[in-house]
C-alpha atoms as a PDB file:
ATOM      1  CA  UNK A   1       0.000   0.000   0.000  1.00  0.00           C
ATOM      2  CA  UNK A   2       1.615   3.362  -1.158  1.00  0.00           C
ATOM      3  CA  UNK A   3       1.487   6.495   1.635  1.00  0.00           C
ATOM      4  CA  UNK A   4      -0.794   7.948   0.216  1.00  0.00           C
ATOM      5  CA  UNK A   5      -3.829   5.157  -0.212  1.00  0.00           C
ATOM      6  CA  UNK A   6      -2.917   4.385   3.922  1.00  0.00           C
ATOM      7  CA  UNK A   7      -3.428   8.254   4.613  1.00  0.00           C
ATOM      8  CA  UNK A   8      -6.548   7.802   2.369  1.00  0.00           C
ATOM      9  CA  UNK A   9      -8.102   4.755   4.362  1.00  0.00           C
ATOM     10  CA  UNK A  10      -6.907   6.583   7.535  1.00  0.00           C
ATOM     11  CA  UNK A  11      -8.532   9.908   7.281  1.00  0.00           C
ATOM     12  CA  UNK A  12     -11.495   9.659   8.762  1.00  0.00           C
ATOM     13  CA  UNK A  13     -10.117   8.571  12.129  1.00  0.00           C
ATOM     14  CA  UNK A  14      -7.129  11.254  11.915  1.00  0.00           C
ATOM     15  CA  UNK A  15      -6.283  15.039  10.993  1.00  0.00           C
ATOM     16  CA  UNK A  16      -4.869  14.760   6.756  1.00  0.00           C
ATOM     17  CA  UNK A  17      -1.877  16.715   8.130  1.00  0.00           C
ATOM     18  CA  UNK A  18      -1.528  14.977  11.006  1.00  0.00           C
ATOM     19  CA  UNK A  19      -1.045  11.948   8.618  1.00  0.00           C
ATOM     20  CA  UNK A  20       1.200  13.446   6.148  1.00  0.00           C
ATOM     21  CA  UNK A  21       3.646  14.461   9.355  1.00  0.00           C
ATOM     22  CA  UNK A  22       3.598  10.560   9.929  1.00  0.00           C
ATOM     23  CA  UNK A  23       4.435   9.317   6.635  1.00  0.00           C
ATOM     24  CA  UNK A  24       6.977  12.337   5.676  1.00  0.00           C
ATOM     25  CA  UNK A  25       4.864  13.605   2.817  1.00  0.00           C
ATOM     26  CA  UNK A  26       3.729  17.220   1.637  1.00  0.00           C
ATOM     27  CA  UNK A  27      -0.163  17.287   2.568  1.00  0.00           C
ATOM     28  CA  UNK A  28      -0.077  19.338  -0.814  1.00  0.00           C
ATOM     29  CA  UNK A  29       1.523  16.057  -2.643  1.00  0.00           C
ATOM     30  CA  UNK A  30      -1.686  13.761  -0.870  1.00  0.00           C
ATOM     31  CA  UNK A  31      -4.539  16.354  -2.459  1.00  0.00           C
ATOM     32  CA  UNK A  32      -2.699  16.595  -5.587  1.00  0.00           C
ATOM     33  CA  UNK A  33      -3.019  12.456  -5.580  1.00  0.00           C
ATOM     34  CA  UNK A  34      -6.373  12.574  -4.226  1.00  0.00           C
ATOM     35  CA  UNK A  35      -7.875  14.722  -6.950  1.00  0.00           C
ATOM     36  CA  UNK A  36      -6.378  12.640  -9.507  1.00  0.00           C
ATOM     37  CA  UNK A  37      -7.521   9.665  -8.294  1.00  0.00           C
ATOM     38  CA  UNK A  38     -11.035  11.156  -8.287  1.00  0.00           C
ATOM     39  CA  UNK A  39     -10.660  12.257 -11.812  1.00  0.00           C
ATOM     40  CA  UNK A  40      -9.806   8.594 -12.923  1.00  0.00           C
ATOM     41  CA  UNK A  41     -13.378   7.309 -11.539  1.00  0.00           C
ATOM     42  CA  UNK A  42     -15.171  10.021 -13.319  1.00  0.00           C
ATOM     43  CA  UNK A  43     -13.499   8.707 -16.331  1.00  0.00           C
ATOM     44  CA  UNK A  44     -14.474   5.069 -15.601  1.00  0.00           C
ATOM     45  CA  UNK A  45     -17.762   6.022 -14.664  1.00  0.00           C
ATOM     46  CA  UNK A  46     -20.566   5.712 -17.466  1.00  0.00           C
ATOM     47  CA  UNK A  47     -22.573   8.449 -17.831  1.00  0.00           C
ATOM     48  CA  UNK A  48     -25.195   6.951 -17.217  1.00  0.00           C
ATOM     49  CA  UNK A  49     -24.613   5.584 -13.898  1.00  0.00           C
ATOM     50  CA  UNK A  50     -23.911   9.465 -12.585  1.00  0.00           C
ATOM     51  CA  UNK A  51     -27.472   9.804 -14.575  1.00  0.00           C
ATOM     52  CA  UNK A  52     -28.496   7.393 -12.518  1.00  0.00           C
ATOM     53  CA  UNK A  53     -27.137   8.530  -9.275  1.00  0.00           C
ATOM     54  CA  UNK A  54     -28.651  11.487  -9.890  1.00  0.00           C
ATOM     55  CA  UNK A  55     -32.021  10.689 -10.801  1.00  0.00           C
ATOM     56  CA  UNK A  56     -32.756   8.069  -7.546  1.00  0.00           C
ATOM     57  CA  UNK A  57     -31.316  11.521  -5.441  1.00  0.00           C
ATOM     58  CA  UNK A  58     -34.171  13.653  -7.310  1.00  0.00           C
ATOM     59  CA  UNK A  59     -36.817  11.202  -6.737  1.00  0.00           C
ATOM     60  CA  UNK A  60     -35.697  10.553  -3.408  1.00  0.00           C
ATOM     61  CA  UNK A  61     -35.553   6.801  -3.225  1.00  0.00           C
ATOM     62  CA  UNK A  62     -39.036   6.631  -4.959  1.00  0.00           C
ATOM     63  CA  UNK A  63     -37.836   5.058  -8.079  1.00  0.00           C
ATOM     64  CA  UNK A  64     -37.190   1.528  -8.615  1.00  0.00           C
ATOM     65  CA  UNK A  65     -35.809   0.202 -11.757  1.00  0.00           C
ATOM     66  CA  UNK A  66     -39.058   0.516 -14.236  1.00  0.00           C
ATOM     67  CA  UNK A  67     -39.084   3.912 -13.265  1.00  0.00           C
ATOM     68  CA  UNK A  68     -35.458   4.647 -13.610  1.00  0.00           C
ATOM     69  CA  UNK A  69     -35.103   2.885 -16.701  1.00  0.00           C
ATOM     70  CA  UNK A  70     -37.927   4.964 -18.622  1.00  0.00           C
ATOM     71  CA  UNK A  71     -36.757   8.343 -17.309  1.00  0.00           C
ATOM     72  CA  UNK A  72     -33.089   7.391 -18.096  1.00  0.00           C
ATOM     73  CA  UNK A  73     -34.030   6.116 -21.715  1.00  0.00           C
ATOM     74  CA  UNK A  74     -35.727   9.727 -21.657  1.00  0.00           C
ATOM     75  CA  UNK A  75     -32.770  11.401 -21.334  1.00  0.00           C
ATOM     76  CA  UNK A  76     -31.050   9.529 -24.150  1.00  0.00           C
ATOM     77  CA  UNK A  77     -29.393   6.332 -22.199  1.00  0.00           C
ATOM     78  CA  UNK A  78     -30.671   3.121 -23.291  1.00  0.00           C
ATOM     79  CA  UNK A  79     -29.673   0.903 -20.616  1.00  0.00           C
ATOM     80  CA  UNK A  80     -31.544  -1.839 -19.227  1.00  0.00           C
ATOM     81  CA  UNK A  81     -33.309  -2.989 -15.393  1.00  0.00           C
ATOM     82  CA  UNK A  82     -30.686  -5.867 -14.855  1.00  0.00           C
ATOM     83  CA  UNK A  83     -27.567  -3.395 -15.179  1.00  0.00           C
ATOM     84  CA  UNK A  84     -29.476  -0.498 -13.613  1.00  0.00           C
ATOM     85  CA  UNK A  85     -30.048  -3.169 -10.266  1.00  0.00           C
ATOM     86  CA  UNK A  86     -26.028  -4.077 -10.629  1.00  0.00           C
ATOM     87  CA  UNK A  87     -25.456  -0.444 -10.663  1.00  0.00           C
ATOM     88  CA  UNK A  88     -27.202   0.082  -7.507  1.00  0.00           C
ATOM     89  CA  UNK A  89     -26.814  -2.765  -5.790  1.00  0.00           C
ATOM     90  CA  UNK A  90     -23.053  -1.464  -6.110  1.00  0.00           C
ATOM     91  CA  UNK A  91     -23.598   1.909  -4.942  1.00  0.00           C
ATOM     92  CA  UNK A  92     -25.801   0.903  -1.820  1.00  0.00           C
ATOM     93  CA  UNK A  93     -29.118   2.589  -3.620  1.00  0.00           C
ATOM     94  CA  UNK A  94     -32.286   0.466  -2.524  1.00  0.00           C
ATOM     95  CA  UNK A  95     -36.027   1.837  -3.572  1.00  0.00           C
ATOM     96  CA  UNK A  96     -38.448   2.416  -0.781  1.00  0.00           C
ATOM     97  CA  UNK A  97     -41.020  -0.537  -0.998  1.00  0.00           C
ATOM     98  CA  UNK A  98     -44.245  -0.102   0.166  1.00  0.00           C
ATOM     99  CA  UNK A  99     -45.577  -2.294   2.654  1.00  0.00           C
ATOM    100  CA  UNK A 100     -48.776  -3.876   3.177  1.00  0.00           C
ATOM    101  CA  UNK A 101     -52.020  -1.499   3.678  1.00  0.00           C
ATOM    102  CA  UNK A 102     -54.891  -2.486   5.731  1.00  0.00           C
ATOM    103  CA  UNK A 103     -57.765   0.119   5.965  1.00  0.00           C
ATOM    104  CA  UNK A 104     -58.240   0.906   9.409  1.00  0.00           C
ATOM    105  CA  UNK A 105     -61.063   4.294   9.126  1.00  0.00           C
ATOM    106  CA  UNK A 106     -64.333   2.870   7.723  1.00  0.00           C
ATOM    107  CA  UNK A 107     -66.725   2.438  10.326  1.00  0.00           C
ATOM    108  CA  UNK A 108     -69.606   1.001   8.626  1.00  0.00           C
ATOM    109  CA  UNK A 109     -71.734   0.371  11.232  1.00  0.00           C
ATOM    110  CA  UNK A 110     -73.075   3.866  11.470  1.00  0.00           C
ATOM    111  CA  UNK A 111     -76.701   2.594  10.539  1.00  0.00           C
ATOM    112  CA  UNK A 112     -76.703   5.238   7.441  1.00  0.00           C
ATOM    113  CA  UNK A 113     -78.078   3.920   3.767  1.00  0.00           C
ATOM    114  CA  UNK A 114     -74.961   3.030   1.388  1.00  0.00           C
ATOM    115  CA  UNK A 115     -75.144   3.695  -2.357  1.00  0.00           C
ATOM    116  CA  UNK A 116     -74.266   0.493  -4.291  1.00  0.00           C
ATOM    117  CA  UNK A 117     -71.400   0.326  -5.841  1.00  0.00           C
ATOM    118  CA  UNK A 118     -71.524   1.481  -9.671  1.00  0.00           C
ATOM    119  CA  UNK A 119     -68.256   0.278 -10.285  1.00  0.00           C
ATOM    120  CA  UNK A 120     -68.727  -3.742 -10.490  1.00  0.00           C
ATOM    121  CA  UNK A 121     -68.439  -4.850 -13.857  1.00  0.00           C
ATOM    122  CA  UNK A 122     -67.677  -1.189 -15.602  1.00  0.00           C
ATOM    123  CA  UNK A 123     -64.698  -0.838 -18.011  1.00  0.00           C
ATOM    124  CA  UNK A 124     -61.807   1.219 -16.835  1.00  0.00           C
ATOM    125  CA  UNK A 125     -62.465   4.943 -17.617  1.00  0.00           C
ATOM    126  CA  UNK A 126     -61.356   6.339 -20.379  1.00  0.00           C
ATOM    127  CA  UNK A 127     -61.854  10.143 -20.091  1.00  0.00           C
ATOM    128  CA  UNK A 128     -61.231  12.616 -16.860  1.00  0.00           C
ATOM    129  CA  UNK A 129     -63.497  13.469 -14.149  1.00  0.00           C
ATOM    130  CA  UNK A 130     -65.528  10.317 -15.437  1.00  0.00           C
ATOM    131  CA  UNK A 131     -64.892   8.329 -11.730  1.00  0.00           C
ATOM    132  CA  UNK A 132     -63.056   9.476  -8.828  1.00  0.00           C
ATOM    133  CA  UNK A 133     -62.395   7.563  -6.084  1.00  0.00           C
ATOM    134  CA  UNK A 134     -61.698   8.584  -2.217  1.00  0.00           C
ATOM    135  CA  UNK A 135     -61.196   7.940   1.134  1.00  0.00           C
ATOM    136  CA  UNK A 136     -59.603   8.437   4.721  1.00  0.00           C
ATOM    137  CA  UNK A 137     -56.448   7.344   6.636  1.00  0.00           C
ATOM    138  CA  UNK A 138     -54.206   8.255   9.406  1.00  0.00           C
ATOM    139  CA  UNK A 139     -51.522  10.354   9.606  1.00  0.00           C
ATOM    140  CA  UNK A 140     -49.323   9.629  12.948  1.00  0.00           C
ATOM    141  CA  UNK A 141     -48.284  12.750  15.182  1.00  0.00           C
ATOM    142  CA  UNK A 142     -45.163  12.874  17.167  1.00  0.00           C
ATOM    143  CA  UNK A 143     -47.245  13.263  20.199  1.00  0.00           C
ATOM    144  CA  UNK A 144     -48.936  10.088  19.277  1.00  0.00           C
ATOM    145  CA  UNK A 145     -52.122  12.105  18.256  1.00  0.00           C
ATOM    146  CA  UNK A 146     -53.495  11.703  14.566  1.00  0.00           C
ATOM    147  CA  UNK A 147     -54.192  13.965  11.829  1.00  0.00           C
ATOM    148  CA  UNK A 148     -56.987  12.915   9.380  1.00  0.00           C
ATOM    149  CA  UNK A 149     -56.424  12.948   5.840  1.00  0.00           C
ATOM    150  CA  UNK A 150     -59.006  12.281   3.015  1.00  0.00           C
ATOM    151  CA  UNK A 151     -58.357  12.558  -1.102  1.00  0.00           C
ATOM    152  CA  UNK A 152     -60.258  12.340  -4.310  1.00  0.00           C
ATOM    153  CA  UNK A 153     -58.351  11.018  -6.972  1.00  0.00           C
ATOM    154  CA  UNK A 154     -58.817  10.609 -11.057  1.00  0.00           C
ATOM    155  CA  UNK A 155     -59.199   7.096 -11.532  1.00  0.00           C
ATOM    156  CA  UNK A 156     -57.986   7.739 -15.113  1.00  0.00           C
ATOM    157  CA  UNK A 157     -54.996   9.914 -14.771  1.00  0.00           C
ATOM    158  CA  UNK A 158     -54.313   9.121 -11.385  1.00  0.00           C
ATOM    159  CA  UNK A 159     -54.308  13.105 -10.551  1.00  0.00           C
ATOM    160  CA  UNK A 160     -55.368  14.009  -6.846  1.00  0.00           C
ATOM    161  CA  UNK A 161     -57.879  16.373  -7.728  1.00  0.00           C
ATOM    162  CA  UNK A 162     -58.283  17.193  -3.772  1.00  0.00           C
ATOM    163  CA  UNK A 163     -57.590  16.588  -0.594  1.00  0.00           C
ATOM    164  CA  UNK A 164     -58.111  18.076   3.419  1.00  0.00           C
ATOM    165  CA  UNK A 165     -56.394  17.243   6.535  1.00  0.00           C
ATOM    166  CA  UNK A 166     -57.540  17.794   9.683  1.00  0.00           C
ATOM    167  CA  UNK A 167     -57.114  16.916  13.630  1.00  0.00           C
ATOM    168  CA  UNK A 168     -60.277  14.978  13.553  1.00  0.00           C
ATOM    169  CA  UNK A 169     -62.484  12.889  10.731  1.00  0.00           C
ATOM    170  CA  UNK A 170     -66.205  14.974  10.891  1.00  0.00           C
ATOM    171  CA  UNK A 171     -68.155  14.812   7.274  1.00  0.00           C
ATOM    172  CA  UNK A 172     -66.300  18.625   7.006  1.00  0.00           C
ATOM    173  CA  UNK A 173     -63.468  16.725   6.126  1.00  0.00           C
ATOM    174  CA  UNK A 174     -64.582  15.070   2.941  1.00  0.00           C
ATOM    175  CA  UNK A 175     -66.778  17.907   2.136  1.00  0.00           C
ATOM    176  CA  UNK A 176     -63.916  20.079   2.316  1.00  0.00           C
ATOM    177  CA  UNK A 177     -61.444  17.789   0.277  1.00  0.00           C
ATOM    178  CA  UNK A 178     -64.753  17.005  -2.213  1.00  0.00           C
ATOM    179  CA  UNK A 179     -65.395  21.283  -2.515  1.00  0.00           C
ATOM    180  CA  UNK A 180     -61.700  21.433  -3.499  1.00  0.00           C
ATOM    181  CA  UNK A 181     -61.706  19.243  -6.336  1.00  0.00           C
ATOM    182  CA  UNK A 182     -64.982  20.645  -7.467  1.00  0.00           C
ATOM    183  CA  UNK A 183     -62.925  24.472  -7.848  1.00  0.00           C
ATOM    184  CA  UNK A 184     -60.413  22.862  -9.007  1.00  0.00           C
ATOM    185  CA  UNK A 185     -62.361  20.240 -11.967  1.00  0.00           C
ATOM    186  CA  UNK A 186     -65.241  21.320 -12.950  1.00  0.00           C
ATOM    187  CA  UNK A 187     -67.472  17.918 -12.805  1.00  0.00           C
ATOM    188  CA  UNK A 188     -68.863  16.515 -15.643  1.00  0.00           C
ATOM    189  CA  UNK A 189     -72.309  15.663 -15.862  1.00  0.00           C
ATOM    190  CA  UNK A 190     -72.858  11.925 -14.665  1.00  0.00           C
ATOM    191  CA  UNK A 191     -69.364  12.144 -12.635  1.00  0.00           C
ATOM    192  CA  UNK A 192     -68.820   8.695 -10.202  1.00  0.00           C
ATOM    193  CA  UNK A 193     -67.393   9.325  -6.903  1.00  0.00           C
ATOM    194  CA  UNK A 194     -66.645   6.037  -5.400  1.00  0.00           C
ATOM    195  CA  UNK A 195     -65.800   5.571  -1.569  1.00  0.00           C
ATOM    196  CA  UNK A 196     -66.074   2.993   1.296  1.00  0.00           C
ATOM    197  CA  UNK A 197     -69.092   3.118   3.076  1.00  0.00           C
ATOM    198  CA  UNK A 198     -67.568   4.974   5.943  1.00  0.00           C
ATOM    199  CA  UNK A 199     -70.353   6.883   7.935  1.00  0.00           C
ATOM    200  CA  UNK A 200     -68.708  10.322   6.306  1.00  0.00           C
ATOM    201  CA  UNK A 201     -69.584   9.384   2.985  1.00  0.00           C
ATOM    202  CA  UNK A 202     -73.116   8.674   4.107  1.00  0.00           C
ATOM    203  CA  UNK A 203     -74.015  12.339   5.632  1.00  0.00           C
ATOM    204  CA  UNK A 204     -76.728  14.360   4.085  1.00  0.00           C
ATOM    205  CA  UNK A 205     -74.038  17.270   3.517  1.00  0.00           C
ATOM    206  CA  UNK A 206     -71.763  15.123   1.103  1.00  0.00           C
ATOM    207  CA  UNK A 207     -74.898  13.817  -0.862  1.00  0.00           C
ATOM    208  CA  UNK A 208     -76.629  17.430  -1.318  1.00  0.00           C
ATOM    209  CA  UNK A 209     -73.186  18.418  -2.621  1.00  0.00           C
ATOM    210  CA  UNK A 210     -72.755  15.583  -5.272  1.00  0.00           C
ATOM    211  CA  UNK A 211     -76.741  15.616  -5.565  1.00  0.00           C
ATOM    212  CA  UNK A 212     -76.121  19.789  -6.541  1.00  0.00           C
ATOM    213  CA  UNK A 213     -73.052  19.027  -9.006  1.00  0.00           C
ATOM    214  CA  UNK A 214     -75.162  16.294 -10.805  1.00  0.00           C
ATOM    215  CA  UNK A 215     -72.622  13.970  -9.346  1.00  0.00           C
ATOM    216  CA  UNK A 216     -73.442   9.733  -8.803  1.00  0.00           C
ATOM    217  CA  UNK A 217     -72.619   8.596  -5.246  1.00  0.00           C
ATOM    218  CA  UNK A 218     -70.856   4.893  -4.627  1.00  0.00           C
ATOM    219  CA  UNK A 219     -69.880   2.901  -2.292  1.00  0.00           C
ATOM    220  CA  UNK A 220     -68.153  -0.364  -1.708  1.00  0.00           C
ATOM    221  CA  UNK A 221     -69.667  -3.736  -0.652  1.00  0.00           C
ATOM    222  CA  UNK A 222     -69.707  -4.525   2.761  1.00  0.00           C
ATOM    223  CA  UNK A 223     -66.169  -5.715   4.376  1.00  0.00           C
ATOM    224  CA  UNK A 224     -64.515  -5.439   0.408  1.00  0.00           C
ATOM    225  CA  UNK A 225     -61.676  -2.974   1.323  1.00  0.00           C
ATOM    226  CA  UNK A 226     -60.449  -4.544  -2.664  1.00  0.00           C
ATOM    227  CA  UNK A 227     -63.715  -2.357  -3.809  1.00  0.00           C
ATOM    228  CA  UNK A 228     -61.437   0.456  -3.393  1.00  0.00           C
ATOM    229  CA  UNK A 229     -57.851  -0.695  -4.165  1.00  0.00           C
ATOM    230  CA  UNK A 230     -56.688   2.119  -5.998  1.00  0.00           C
ATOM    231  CA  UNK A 231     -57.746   5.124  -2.841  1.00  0.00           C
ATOM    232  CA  UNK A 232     -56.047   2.321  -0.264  1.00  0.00           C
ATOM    233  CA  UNK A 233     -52.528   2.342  -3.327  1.00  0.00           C
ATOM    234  CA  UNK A 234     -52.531   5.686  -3.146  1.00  0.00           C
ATOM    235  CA  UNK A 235     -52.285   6.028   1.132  1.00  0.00           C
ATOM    236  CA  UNK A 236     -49.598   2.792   0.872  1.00  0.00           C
ATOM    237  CA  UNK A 237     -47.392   5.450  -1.587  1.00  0.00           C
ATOM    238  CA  UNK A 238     -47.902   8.264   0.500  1.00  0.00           C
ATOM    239  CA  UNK A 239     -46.514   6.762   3.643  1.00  0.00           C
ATOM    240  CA  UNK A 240     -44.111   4.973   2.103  1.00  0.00           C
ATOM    241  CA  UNK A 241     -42.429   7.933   0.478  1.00  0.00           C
ATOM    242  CA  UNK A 242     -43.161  10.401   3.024  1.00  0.00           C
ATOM    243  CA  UNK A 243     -41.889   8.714   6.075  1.00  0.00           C
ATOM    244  CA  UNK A 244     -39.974   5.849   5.638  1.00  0.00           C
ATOM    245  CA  UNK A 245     -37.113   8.812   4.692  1.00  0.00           C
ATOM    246  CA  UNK A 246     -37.591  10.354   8.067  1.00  0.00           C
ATOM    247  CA  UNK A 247     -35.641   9.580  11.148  1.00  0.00           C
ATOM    248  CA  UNK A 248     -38.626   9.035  12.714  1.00  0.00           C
ATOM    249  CA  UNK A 249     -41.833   7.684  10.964  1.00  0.00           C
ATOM    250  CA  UNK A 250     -44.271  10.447  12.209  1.00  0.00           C
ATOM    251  CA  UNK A 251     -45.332  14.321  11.463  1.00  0.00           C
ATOM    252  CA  UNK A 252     -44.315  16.474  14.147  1.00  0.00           C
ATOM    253  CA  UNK A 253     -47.440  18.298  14.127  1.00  0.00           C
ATOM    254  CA  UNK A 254     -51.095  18.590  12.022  1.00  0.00           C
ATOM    255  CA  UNK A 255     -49.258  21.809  10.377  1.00  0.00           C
ATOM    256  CA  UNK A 256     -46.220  19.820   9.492  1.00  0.00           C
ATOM    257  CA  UNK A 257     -48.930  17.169   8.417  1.00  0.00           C
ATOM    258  CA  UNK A 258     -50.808  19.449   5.977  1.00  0.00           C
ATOM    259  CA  UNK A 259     -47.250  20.855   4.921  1.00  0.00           C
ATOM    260  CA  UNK A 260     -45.857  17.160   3.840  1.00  0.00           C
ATOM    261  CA  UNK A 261     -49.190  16.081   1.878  1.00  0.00           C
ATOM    262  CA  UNK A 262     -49.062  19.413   0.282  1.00  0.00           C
ATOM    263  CA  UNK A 263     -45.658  18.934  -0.886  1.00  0.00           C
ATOM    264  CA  UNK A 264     -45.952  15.055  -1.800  1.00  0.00           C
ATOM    265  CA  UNK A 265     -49.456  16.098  -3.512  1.00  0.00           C
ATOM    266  CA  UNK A 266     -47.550  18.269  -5.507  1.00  0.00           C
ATOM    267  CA  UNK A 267     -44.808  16.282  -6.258  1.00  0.00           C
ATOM    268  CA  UNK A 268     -46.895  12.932  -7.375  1.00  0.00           C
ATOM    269  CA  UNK A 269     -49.305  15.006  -9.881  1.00  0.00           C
ATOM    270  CA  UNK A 270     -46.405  16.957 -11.572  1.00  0.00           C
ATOM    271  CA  UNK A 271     -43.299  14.811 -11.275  1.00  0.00           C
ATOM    272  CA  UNK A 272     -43.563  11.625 -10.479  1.00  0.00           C
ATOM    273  CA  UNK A 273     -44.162   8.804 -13.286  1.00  0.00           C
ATOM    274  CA  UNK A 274     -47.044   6.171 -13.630  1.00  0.00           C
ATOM    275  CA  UNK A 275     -46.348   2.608 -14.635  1.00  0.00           C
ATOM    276  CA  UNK A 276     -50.587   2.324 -15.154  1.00  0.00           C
ATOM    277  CA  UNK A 277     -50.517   5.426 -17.408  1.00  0.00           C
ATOM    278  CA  UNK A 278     -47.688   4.559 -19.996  1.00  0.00           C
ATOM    279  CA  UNK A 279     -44.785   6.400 -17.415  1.00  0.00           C
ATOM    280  CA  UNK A 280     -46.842   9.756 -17.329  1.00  0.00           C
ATOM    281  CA  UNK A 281     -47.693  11.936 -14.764  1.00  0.00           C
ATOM    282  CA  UNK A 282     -50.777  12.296 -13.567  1.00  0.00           C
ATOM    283  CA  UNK A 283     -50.756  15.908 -14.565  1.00  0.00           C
ATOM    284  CA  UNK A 284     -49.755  15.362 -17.847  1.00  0.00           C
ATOM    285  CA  UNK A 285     -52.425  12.630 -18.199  1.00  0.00           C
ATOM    286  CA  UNK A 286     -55.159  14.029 -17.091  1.00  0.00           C
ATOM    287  CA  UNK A 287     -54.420  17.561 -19.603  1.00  0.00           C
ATOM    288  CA  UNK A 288     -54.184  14.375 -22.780  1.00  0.00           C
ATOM    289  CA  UNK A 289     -57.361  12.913 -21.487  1.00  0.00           C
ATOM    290  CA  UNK A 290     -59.640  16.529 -21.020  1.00  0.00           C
ATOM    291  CA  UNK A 291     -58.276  17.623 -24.761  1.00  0.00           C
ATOM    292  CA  UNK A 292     -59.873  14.242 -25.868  1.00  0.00           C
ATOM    293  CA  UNK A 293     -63.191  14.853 -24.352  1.00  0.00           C
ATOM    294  CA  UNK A 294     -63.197  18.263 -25.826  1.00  0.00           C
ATOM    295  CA  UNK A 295     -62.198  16.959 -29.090  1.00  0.00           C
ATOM    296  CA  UNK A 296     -65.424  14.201 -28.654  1.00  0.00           C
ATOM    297  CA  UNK A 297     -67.573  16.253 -27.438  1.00  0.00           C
ATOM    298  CA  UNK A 298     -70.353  16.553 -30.193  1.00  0.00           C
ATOM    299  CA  UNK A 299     -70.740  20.831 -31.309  1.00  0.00           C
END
């Protein structure tokens, strides 16, 4: 081993100089090697790997190899899964993986009248604000409180059209999330909004609102939590790539709860891709799919 590598494997546990002193060389002589050295793996390096690299640090560990691959064969490197997993086995990079959801916030014993569920044996929607789907889940507090959060999503594009979180679940909470999408999508005549048959989706509130936008209310079957897979994929995501990069797994508080969504709300409608809609995102979907009903809808 030359002086220089043992100063370089020692460094971390002493001073550079104090080093150099030790092994009678110029500290200038060990930086001079150092940067070399570095220059050497740069050359070795593919450019695609510091793609790579780069792209699983932008996405924060929310990419696994489909994803990678399409957004590095987007930026003009055709490489495929099996080298991209060698690559970052290598480097130490592992995707978050989400874990298995269980709904835990339906409480359908409220005594209320359910709407049937539309949905069984309907084709997948082809145009935007034909179905959306929604429901609740927990957000964990640091004071081991909960926050409340409730969505209502394309099921489409994929695009959370809106969303509320609060320190408690009331029916405000859904019509608040449900009022929000409404300003932000105008509905379409004959809109779906599917749910579980939580006593919150039952309240006369949230049916006079759908009743007023000439909305259809649904609901799952009884104990089917699979009636609503795509709401209960959406809450597995969130918590997956919201807290499982945290030191701890929790929100410190219902602002820093409403803060996080916000941010991860924004991030998974304008950035983040969609293996269900060809590796788009949900933004960029949902624009394709209301040209199409403009361009179908009859003069």
């Amino acid at each position: 081993m030359s002086r220089y590598r043992f100063i370089e494997a020692q460094r971390d546990h002493y001073p550079v100089r104090l080093l150099c002193q030790l092994m009678a060389v110029p500290a200038s002589g060990y930086y001079a090697w150092q940067q070399a050295q570095q220059q050497v793996v740069a050359q070795l390096e593919p450019a695609w790997e510091t793609a790579l690299v780069k792209v699983f640090g932008v996405h924060k560990r929310c990419y696994g190899t489909r994803r990678l691959c399409v957004e590095l064969r987007r930026k003009g490197y055709r490489v495929g899964r099996q080298r991209l997993r060698t690559a970052m086995r290598r480097r130490g990079l592992y995707a978050l993986q989400p874990k298995a959801f269980t709904p835990r916030t339906t409480d359908s014993t409220h005594g209320l009248r359910c709407a049937p569920n539309r949905l069984l044996d309907q084709p997948k929607p082809t145009q935007a604000n034909q179905v959306w789907v929604s429901d609740i889940t927990y957000l964990p507090l640091a004071n081991g409180d909960w926050a409340y959060l409730c969505a209502f999503q394309d099921r489409a594009s994929k695009q959370v059209v809106g969303w509320h979180v609060m320190a408690t679940m009331p029916e405000e909470l859904i019509i608040t999330a449900l009022q929000r999408a409404f300003w932000a999508q105008p509905p379409t005549p004959g809109l779906l909004v599917h749910s579980d048959r939580g006593g919150q989706y039952c309240g006369n509130a949230y049916r006079k609102l759908l009743h007023d936008q000439k909305a259809l209310r649904s609901q799952s079957r009884r104990g089917d939590c699979y009636d609503n897979a795509q709401a209960e994929s959406l809450w597995s995501r969130l918590k997956t790539e919201v807290l499982e990069v945290r030191e701890r797994p929790v929100f410190t508080d219902l602002a820093d709860a409403q803060a996080s969504v916000a941010d991860y709300f924004d991030y998974y409608n304008y950035e983040r891709l969609h293996s269900s809609i060809d590796y788009q995102t949900p933004y960029h979907a949902h624009q394709q799919l209301l040209q199409l009903n403009a361009l179908n809808c009859p003069a």
